[in-house]
Protein backbone atom coordinates (compact mmCIF):
# COMPACT_ATOMS: atom_id res chain seq x y z
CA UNK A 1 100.79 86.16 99.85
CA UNK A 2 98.59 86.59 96.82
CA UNK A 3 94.96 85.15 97.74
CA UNK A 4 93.61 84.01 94.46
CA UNK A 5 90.39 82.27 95.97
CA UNK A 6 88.90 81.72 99.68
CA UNK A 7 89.61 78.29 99.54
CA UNK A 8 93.19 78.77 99.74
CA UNK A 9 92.80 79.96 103.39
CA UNK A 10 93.34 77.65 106.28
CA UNK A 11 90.01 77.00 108.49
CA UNK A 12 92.09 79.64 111.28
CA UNK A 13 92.62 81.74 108.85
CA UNK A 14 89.19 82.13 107.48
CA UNK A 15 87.94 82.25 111.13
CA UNK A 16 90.52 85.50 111.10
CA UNK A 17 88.62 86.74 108.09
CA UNK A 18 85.03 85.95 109.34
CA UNK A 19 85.49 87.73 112.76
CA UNK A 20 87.79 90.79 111.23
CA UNK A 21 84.76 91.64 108.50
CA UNK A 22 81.93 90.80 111.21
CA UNK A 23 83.42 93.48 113.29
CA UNK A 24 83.70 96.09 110.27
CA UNK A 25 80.13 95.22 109.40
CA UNK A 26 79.10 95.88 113.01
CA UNK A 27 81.23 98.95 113.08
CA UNK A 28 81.02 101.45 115.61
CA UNK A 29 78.91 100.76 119.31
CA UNK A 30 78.66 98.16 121.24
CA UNK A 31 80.80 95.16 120.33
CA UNK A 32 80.39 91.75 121.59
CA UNK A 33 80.99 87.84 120.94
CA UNK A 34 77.19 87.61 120.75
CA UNK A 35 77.31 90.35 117.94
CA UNK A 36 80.11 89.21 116.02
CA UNK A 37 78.94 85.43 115.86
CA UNK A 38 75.45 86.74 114.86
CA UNK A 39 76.59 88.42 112.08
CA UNK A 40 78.92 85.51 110.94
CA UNK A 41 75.87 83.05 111.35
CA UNK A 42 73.49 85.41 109.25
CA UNK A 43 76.45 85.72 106.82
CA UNK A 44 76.53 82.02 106.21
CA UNK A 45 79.83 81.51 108.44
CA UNK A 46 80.96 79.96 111.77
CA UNK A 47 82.79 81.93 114.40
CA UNK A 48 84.02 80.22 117.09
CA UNK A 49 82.77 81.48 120.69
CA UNK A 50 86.88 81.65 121.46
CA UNK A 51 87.74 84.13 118.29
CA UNK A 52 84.27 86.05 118.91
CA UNK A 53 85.44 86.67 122.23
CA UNK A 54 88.82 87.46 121.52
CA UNK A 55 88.20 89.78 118.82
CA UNK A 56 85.38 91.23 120.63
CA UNK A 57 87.57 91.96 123.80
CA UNK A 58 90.69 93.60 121.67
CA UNK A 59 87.99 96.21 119.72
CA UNK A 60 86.67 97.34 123.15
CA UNK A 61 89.75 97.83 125.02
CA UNK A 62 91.45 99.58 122.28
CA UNK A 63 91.56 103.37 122.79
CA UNK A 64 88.62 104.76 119.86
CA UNK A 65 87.25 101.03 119.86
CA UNK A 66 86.80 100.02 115.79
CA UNK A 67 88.08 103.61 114.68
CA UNK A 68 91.37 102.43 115.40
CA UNK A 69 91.67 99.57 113.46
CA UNK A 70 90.12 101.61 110.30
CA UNK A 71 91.89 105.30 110.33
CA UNK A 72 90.29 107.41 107.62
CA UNK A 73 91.79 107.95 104.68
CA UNK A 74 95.14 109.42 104.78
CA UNK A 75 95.46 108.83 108.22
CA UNK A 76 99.02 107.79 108.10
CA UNK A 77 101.19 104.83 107.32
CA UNK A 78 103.32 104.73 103.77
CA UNK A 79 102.39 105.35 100.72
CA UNK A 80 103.19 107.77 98.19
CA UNK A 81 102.77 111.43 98.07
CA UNK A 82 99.78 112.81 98.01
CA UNK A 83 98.97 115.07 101.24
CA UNK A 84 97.92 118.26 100.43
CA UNK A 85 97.08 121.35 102.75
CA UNK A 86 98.48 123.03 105.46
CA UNK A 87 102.39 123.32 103.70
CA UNK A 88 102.82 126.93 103.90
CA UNK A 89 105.42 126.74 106.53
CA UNK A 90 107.45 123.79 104.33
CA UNK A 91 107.14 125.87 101.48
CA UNK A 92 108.85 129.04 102.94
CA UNK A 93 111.48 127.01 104.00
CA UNK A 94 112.20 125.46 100.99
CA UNK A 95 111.92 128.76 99.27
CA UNK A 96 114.22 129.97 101.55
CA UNK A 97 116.98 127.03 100.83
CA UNK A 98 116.37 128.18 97.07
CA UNK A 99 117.47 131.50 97.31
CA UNK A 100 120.34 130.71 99.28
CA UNK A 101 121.62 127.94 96.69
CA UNK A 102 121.21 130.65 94.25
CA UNK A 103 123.31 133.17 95.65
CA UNK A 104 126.18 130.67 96.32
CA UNK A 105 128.11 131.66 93.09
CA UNK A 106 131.17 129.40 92.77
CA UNK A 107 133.61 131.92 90.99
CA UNK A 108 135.70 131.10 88.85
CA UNK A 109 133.40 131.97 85.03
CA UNK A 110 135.51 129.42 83.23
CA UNK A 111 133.41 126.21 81.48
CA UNK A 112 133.87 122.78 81.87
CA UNK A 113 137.04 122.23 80.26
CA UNK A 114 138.72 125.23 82.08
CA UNK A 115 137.87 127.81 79.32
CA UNK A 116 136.37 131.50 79.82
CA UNK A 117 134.59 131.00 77.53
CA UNK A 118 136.11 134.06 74.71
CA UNK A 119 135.82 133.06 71.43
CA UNK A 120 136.55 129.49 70.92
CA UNK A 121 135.43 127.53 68.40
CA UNK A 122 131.83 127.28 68.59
């Protein structure tokens, strides 16, 4: 879903929104319902004492509080490429694969249309 303007969302989901950015803005510490729906009051928004708690509870309980629900950069998931550092290991081993493609020599010196390859036409 492509949100092209806020009042797209439904009144739950903008309650979602309010509480999920009022917990980002509080960040790391202490994390309550009374901190989350001051933040969405001075912010011009209305958080229900029901999501406040709920999203206040979750945060706590979960293992490195809001530092689990906002990994650094690179932290995991998909994405493309990147990474960088710490490859040495991968790299011998693909080195290693490299050299033994190389020496598997097929035999047989001919060319693709079962040639050796002495003096034809070109």
């Amino acid at each position: 879903m492509v949100l092209t303007s806020l009042a797209d969302l439904t009144d739950s989901q903008k309650e979602d929104l309010v509480a999920s950015l009022s917990a980002l803005v509080i960040g790391e510490g202490e994390l309550s319902a009374e901190k989350l729906s001051a933040v969405a009051t001075a912010s011009g928004n209305t958080l229900s004492d029901a999501m406040a708690t709920l999203f206040a509870s979750v945060i706590s309980k979960a293992p490195e509080g809001m530092k689990t629900f906002t990994p650094p950069p690179g932290g995991g998931g998909g994405g493309g490429g990147g990474g960088g550092g710490g490859g040495g290991a991968a790299a011998a081993v693909e080195e290693k694969e490299e050299e033994e493609e190389e020496e598997a020599d097929m035999g047989g010196g001919g060319d693709l249309f079962g040639d050796d390859g002495g003096g034809g036409d070109y």
